[in-house]
N, C-alpha and C. Protein backbone atom coordinates (compact mmCIF):
# COMPACT_ATOMS: atom_id res chain seq x y z
N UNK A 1 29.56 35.07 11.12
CA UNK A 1 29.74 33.70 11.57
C UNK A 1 28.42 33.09 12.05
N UNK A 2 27.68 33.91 12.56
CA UNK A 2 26.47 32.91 12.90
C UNK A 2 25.08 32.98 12.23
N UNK A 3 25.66 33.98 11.25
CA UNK A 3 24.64 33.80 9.97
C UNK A 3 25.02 32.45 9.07
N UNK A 4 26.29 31.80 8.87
CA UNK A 4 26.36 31.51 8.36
C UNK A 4 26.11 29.62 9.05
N UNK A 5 25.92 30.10 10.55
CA UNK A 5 25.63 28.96 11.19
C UNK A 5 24.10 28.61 11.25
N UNK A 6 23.77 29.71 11.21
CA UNK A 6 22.09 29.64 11.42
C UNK A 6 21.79 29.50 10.01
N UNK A 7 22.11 29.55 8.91
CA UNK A 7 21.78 29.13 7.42
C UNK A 7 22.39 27.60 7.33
N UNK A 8 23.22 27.42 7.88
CA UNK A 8 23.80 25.36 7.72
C UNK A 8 22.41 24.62 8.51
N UNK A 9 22.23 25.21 9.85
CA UNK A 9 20.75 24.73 10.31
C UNK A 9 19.76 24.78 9.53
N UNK A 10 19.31 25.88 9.00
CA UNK A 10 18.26 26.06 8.59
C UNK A 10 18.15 24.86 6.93
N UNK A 11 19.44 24.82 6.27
CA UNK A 11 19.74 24.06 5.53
C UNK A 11 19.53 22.46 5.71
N UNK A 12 20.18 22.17 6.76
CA UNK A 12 20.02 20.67 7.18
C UNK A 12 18.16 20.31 7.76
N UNK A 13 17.64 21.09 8.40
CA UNK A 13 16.27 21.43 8.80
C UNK A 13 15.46 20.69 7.29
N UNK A 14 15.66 21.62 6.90
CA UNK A 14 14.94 21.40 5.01
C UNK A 14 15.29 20.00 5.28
N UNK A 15 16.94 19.56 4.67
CA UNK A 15 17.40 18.17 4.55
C UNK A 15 16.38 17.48 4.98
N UNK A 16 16.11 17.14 6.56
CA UNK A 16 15.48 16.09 7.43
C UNK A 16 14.35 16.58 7.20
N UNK A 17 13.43 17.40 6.94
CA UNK A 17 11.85 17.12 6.45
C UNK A 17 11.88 16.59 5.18
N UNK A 18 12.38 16.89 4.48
CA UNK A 18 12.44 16.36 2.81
C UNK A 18 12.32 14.81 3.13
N UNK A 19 13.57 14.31 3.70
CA UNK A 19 13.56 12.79 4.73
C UNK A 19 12.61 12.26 4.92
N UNK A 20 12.78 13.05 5.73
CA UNK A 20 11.43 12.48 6.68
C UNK A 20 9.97 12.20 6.21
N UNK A 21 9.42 13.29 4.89
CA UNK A 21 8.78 13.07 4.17
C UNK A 21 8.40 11.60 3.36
N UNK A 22 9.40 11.25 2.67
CA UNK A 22 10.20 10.32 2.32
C UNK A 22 9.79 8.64 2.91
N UNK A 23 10.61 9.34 3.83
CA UNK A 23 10.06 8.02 5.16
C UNK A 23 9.07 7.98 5.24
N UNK A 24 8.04 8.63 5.86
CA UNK A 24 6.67 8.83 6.04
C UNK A 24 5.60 8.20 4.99
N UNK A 25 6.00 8.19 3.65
CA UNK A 25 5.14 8.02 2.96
C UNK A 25 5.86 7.03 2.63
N UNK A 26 6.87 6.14 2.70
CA UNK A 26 7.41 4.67 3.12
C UNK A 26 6.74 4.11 3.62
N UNK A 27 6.49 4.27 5.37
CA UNK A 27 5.78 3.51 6.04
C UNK A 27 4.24 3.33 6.00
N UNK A 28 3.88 4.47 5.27
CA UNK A 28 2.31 4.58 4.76
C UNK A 28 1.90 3.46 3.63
N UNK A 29 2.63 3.38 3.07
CA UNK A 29 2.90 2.68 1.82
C UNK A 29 2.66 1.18 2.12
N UNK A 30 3.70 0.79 3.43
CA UNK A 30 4.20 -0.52 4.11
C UNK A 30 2.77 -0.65 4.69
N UNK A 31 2.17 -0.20 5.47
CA UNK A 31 0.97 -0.35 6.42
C UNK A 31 -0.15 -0.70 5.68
N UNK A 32 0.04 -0.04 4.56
CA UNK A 32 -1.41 -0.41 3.24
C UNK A 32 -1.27 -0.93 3.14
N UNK A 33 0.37 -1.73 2.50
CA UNK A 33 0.25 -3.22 1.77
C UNK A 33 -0.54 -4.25 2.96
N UNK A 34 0.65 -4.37 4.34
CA UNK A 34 0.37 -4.88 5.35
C UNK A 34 -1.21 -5.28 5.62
N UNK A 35 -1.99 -4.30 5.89
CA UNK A 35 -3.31 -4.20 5.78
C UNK A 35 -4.18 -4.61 4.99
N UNK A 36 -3.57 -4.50 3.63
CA UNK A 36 -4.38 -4.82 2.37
C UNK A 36 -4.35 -6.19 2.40
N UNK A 37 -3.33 -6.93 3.06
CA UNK A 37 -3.17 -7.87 2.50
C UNK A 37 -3.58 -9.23 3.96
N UNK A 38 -3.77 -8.45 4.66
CA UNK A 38 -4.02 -9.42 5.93
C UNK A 38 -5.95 -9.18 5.70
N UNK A 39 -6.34 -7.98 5.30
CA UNK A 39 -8.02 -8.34 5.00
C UNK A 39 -8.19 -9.01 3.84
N UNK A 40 -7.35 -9.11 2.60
CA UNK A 40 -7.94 -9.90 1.92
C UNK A 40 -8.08 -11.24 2.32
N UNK A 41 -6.69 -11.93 2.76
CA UNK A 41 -6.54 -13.00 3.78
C UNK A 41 -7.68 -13.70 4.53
N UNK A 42 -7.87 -12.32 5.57
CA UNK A 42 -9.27 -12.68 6.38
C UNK A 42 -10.10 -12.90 5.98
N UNK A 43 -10.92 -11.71 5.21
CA UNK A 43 -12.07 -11.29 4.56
C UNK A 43 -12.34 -11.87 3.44
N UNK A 44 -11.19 -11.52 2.50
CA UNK A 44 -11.38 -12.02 1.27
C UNK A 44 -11.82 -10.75 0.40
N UNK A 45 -11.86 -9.29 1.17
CA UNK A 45 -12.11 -8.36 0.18
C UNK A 45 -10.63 -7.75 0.30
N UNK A 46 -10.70 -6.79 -0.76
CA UNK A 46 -9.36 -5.80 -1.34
C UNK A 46 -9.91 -4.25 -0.85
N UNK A 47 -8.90 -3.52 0.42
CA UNK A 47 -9.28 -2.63 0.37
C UNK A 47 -8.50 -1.19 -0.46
N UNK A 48 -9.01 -0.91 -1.04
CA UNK A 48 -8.39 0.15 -1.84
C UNK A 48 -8.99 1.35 -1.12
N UNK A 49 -9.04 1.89 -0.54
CA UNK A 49 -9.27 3.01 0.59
C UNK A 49 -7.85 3.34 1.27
N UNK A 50 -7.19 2.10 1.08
CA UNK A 50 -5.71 2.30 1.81
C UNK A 50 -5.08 2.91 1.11
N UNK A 51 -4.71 2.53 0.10
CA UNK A 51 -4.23 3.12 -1.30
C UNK A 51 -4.76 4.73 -1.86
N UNK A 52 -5.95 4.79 -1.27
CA UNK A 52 -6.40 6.37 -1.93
C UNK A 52 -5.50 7.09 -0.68
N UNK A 53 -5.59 6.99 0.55
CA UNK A 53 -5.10 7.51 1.84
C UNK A 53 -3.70 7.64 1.22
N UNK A 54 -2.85 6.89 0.95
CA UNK A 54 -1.65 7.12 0.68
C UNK A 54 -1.11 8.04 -0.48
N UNK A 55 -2.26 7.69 -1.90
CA UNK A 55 -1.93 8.83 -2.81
C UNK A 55 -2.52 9.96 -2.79
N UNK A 56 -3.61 10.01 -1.94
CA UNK A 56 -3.74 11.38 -1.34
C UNK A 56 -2.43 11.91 -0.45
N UNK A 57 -1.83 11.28 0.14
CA UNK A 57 -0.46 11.79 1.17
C UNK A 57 0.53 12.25 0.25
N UNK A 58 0.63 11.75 -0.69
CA UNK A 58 2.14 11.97 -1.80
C UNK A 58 1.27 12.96 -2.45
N UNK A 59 -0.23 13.02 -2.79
CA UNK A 59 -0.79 13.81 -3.78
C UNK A 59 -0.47 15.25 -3.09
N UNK A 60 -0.77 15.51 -2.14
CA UNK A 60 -0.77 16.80 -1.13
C UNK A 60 0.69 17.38 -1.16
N UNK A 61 1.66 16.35 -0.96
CA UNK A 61 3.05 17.08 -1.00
C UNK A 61 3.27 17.23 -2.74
N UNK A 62 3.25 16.73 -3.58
CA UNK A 62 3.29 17.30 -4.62
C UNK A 62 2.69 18.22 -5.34
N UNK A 63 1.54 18.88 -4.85
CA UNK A 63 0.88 19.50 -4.88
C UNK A 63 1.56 20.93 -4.10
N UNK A 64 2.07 20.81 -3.10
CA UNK A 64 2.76 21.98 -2.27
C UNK A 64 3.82 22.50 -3.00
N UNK A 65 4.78 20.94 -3.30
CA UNK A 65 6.22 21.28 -4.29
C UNK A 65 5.52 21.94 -5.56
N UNK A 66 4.53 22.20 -6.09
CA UNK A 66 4.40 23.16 -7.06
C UNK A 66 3.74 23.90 -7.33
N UNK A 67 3.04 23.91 -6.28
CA UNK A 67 2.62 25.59 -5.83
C UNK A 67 3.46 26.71 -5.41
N UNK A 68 4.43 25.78 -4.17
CA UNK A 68 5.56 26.86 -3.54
C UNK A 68 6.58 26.72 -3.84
N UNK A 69 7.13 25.75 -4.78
CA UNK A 69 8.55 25.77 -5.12
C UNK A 69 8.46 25.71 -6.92
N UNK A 70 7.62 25.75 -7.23
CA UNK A 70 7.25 25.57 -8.87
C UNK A 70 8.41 24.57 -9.34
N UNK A 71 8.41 23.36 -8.24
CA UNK A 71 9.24 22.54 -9.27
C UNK A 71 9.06 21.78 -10.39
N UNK A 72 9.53 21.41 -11.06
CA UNK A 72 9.56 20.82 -12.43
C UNK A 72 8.93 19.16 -11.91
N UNK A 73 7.65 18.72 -12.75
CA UNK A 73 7.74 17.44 -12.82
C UNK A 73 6.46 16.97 -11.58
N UNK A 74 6.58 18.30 -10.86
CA UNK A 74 5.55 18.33 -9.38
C UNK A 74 3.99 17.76 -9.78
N UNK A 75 3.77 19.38 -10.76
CA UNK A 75 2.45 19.53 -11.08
C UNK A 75 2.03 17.73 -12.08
N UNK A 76 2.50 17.14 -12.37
CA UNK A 76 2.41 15.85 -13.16
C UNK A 76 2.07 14.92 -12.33
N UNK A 77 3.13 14.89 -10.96
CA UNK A 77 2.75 13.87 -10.24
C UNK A 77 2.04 13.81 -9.32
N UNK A 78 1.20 15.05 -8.95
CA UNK A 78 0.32 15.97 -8.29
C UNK A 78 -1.08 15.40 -8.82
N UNK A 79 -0.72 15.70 -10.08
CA UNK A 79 -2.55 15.38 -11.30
C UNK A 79 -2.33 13.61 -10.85
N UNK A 80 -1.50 12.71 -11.20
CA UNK A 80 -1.65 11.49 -11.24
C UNK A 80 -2.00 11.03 -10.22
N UNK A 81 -1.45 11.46 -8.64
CA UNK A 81 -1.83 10.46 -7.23
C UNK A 81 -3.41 11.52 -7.26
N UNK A 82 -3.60 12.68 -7.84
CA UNK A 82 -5.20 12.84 -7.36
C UNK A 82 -6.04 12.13 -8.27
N UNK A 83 -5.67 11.51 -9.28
CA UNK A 83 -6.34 11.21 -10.05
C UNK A 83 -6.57 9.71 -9.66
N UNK A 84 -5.39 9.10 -9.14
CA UNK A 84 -5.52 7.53 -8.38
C UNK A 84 -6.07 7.87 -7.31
N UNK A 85 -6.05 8.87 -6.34
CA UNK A 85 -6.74 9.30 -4.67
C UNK A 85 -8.32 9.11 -5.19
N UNK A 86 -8.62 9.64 -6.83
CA UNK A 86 -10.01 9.54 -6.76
C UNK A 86 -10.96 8.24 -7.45
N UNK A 87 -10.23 7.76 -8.11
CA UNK A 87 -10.49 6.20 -8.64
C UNK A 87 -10.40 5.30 -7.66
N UNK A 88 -9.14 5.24 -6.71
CA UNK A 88 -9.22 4.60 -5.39
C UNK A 88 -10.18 4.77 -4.66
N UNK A 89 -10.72 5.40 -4.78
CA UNK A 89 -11.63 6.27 -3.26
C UNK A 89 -13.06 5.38 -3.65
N UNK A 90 -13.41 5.92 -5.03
CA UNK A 90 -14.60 5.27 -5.78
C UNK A 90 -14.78 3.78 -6.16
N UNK A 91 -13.73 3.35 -6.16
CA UNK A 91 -13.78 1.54 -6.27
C UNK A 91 -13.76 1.10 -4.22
N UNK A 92 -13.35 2.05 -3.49
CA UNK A 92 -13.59 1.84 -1.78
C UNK A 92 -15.12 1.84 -1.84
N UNK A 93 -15.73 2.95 -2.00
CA UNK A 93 -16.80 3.48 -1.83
C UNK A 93 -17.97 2.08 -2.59
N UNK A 94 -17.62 2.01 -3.73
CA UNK A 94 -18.66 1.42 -4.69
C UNK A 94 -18.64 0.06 -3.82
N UNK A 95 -17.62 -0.83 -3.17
CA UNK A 95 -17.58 -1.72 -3.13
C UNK A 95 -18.14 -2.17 -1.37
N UNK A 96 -18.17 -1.13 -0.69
CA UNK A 96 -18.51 -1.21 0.47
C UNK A 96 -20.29 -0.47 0.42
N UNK A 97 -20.81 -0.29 -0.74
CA UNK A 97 -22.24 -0.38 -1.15
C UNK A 97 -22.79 -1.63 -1.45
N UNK A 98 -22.10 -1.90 -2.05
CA UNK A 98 -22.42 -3.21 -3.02
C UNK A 98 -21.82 -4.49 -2.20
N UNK A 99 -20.70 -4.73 -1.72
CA UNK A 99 -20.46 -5.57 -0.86
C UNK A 99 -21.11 -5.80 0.60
């Protein structure tokens, strides 16, 4: 009986990080736009630094899901946000040289 209680916890546990994950990279998402869009406003520049920060965040957990869980579909979306984390990063970078 309390194996089988301490496995429903440990079950629901998973549930709410998976969530929470979820969420997390929701509000990351929300704060970039937010941000992105009140400096262009101001400034008048576009920061894409926000955007690498965020697909670096999704890049990292997909990256975990298929290393440690070898899920299907991981390793794909793993290569794509590092591949935007690093084009993002380099149009931040280039433009805060040059700007």
């Amino acid at each position: 009986m309390e194996n089988e209680e301490a496995q429903r916890r440990e079950n629901d546990e998973i549930e709410i990080e998976r969530e929470a994950n979820g969420y997390a990279l929701l509000v990351i998402a929300a704060l970039a736009t937010l941000y992105f869009i009140v400096e262009l406003i101001i400034s008048g520049r576009m920061n894409f630094g926000l955007y690498a920060l965020y697909c670096a965040g999704a890049g990292t957990i997909s990256w975990v899901k298929h290393v440690k869980l070898q899920k299907k579909g991981a390793r794909a979306r793993a290569i794509g946000y590092t591949i935007f984390t690093v084009l993002l990063s380099a149009v931040y970078i280039y433009e805060l040289i040059v700007g």
